[in-house]
Each structure stands twice: as C-alpha cells, then as structure tokens.
C-alpha atoms as a PDB file:
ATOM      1  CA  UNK A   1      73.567  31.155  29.761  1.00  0.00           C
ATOM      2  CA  UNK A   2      70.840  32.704  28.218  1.00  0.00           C
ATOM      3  CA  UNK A   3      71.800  32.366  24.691  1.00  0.00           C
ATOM      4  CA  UNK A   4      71.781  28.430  25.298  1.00  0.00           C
ATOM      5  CA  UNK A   5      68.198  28.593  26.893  1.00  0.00           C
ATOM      6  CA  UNK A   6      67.277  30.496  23.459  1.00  0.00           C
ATOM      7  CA  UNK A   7      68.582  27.487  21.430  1.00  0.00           C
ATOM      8  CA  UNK A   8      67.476  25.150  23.382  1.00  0.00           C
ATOM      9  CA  UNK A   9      63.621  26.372  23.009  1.00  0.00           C
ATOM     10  CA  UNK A  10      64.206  26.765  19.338  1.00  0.00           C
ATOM     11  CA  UNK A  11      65.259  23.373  18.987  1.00  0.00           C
ATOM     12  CA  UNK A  12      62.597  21.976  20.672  1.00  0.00           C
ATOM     13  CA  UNK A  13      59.776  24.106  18.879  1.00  0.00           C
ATOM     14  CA  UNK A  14      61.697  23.029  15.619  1.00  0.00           C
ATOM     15  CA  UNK A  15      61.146  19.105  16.913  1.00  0.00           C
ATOM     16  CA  UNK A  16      57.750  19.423  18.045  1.00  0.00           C
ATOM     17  CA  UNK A  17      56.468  20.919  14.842  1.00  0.00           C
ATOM     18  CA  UNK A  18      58.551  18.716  12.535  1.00  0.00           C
ATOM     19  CA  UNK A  19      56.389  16.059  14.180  1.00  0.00           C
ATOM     20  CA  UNK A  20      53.236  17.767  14.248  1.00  0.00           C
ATOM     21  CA  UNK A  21      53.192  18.767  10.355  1.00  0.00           C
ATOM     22  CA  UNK A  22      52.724  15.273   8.676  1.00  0.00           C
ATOM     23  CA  UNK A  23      53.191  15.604   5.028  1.00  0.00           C
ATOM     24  CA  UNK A  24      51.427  13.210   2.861  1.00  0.00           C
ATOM     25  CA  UNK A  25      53.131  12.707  -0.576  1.00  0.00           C
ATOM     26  CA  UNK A  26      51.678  10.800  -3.570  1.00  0.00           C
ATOM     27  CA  UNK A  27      52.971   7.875  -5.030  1.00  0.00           C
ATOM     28  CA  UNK A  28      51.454   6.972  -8.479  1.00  0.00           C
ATOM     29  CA  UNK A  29      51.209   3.338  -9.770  1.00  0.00           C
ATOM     30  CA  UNK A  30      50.223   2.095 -12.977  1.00  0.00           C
ATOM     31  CA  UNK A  31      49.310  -1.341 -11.918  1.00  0.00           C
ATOM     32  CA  UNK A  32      45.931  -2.590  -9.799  1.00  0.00           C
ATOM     33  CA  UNK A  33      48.505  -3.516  -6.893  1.00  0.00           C
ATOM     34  CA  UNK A  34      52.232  -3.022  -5.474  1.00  0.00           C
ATOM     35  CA  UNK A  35      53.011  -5.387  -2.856  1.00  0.00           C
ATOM     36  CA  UNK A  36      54.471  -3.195   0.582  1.00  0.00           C
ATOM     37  CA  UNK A  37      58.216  -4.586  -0.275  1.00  0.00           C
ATOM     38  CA  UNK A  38      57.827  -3.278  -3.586  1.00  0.00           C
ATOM     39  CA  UNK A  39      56.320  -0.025  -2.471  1.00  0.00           C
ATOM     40  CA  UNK A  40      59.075   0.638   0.594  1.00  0.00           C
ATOM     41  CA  UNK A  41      61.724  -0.049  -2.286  1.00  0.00           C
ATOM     42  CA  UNK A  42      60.316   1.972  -4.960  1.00  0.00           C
ATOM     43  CA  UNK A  43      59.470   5.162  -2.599  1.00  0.00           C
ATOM     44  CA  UNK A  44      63.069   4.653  -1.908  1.00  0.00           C
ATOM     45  CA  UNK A  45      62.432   4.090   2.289  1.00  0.00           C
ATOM     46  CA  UNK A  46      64.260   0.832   1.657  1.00  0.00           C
ATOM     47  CA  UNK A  47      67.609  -0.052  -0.597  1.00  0.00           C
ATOM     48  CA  UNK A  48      67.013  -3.656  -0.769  1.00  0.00           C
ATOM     49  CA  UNK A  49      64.919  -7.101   0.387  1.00  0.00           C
ATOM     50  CA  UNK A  50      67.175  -6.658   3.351  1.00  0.00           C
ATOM     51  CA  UNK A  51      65.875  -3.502   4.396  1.00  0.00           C
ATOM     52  CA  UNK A  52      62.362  -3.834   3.634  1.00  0.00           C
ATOM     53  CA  UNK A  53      62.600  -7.181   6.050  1.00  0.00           C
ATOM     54  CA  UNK A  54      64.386  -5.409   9.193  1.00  0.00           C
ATOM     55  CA  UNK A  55      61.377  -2.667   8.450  1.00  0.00           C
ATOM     56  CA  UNK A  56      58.854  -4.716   8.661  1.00  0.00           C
ATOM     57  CA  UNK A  57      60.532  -6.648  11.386  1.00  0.00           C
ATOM     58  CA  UNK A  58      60.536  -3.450  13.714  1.00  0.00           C
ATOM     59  CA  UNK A  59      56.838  -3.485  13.075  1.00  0.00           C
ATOM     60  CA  UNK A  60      57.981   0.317  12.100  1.00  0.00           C
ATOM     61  CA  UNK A  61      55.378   0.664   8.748  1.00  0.00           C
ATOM     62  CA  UNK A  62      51.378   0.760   8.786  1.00  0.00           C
ATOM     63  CA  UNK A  63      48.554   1.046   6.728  1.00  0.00           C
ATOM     64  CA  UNK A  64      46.117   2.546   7.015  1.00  0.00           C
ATOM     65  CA  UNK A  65      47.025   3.043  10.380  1.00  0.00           C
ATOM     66  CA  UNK A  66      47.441  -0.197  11.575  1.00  0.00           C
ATOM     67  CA  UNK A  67      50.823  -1.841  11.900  1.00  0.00           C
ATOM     68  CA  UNK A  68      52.024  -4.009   8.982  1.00  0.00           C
ATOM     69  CA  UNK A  69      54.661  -6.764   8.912  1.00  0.00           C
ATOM     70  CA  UNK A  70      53.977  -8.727   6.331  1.00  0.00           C
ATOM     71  CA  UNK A  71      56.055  -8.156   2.562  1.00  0.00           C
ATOM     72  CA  UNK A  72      53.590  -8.698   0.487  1.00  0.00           C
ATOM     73  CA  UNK A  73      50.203  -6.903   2.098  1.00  0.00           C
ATOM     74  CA  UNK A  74      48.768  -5.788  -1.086  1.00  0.00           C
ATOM     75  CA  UNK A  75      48.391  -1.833  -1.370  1.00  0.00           C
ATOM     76  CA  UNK A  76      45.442  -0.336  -3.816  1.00  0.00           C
ATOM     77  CA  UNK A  77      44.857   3.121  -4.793  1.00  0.00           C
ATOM     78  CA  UNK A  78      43.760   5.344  -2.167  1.00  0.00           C
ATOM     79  CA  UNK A  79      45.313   3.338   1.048  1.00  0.00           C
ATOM     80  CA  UNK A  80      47.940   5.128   3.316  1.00  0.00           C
ATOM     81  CA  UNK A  81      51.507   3.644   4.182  1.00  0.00           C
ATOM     82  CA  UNK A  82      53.442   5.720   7.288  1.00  0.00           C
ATOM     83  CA  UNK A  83      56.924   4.693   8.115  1.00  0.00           C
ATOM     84  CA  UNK A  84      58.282   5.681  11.552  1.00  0.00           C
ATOM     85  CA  UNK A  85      60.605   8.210  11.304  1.00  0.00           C
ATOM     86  CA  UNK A  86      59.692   9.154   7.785  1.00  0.00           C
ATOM     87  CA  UNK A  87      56.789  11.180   5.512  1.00  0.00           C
ATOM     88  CA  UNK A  88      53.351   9.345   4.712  1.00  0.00           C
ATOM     89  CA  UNK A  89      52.492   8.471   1.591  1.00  0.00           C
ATOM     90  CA  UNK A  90      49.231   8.254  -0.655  1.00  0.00           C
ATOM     91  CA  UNK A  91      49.020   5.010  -3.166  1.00  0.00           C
ATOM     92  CA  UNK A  92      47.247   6.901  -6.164  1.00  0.00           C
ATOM     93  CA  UNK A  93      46.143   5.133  -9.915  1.00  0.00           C
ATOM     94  CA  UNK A  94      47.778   6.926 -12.468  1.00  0.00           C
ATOM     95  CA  UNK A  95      45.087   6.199 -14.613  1.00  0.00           C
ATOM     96  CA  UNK A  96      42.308   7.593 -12.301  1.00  0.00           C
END
C-alpha cells in the first residue's frame, strides 16, 4: 500500500514539474514572415491544412500570449507561438 502511495507522489511531482519547466525552442526563418499554418506545419505540431485548422479551431495556439485562430496571423522575428499541450517556440531571423 505504501509502495503505490510512493508512485503515486512521484507521478504527480513528475506532472507538476513537466508543466512548470516551459522550454522555449528556436525556430529560424529566412524570410520577413511565416504565416501560423505554415509555422504549426513546419515546427512539425501539425501534419497537414487539416490539422493546423482543428488547431486553430480549439483556439489551442497563441501568440504572444494571446489566443490565435486565424491561419494566416503573420509571425515576425522575435514573437512567441505556445501550443497547448506542447513546447513554446521563439520565431528568430536567420540573418540577424
């Protein structure tokens, strides 16, 4: 009985800071713009138009903190896209 407390408060710890450790990642672009469909595709959160739409539909991405629905929001260099469920990501110029 014990031994399943144990887990049990491992597990939960292991959620909890999983959660509380956001990692921010980079994603370079060589171009003044990506639109957010292009983005969720090419940062692979998203296989296809499809799943870019039922994304966007679940009002589950932001940027810059603020929820997002629309495809083609443009992103620039230095703005922040957060997916629910996944990592947050960085829009940087390559050329910068």
């Amino acid at each position: 009985m014990l031994i399943y407390l144990y887990l049990y408060i491992i597990i939960l710890v292991y959620i909890i800071y999983k959660k509380a450790v956001m990692v921010l990642k980079d994603i370079e672009i060589n171009t003044p713009f990506i639109k957010l469909g292009q983005f969720l595709k090419f940062a692979n959160l998203a296989n296809g138009g499809g799943d870019v739409k039922a994304i966007l539909k679940a009002e589950n991405a932001k940027v810059d903190g603020e929820i997002e629905t629309r495809r083609g929001r443009k992103l620039y260099p230095e703005m922040t896209v957060e997916v629910e469920g996944e990592e947050s990501f960085t829009i940087k110029d390559v050329h910068a």
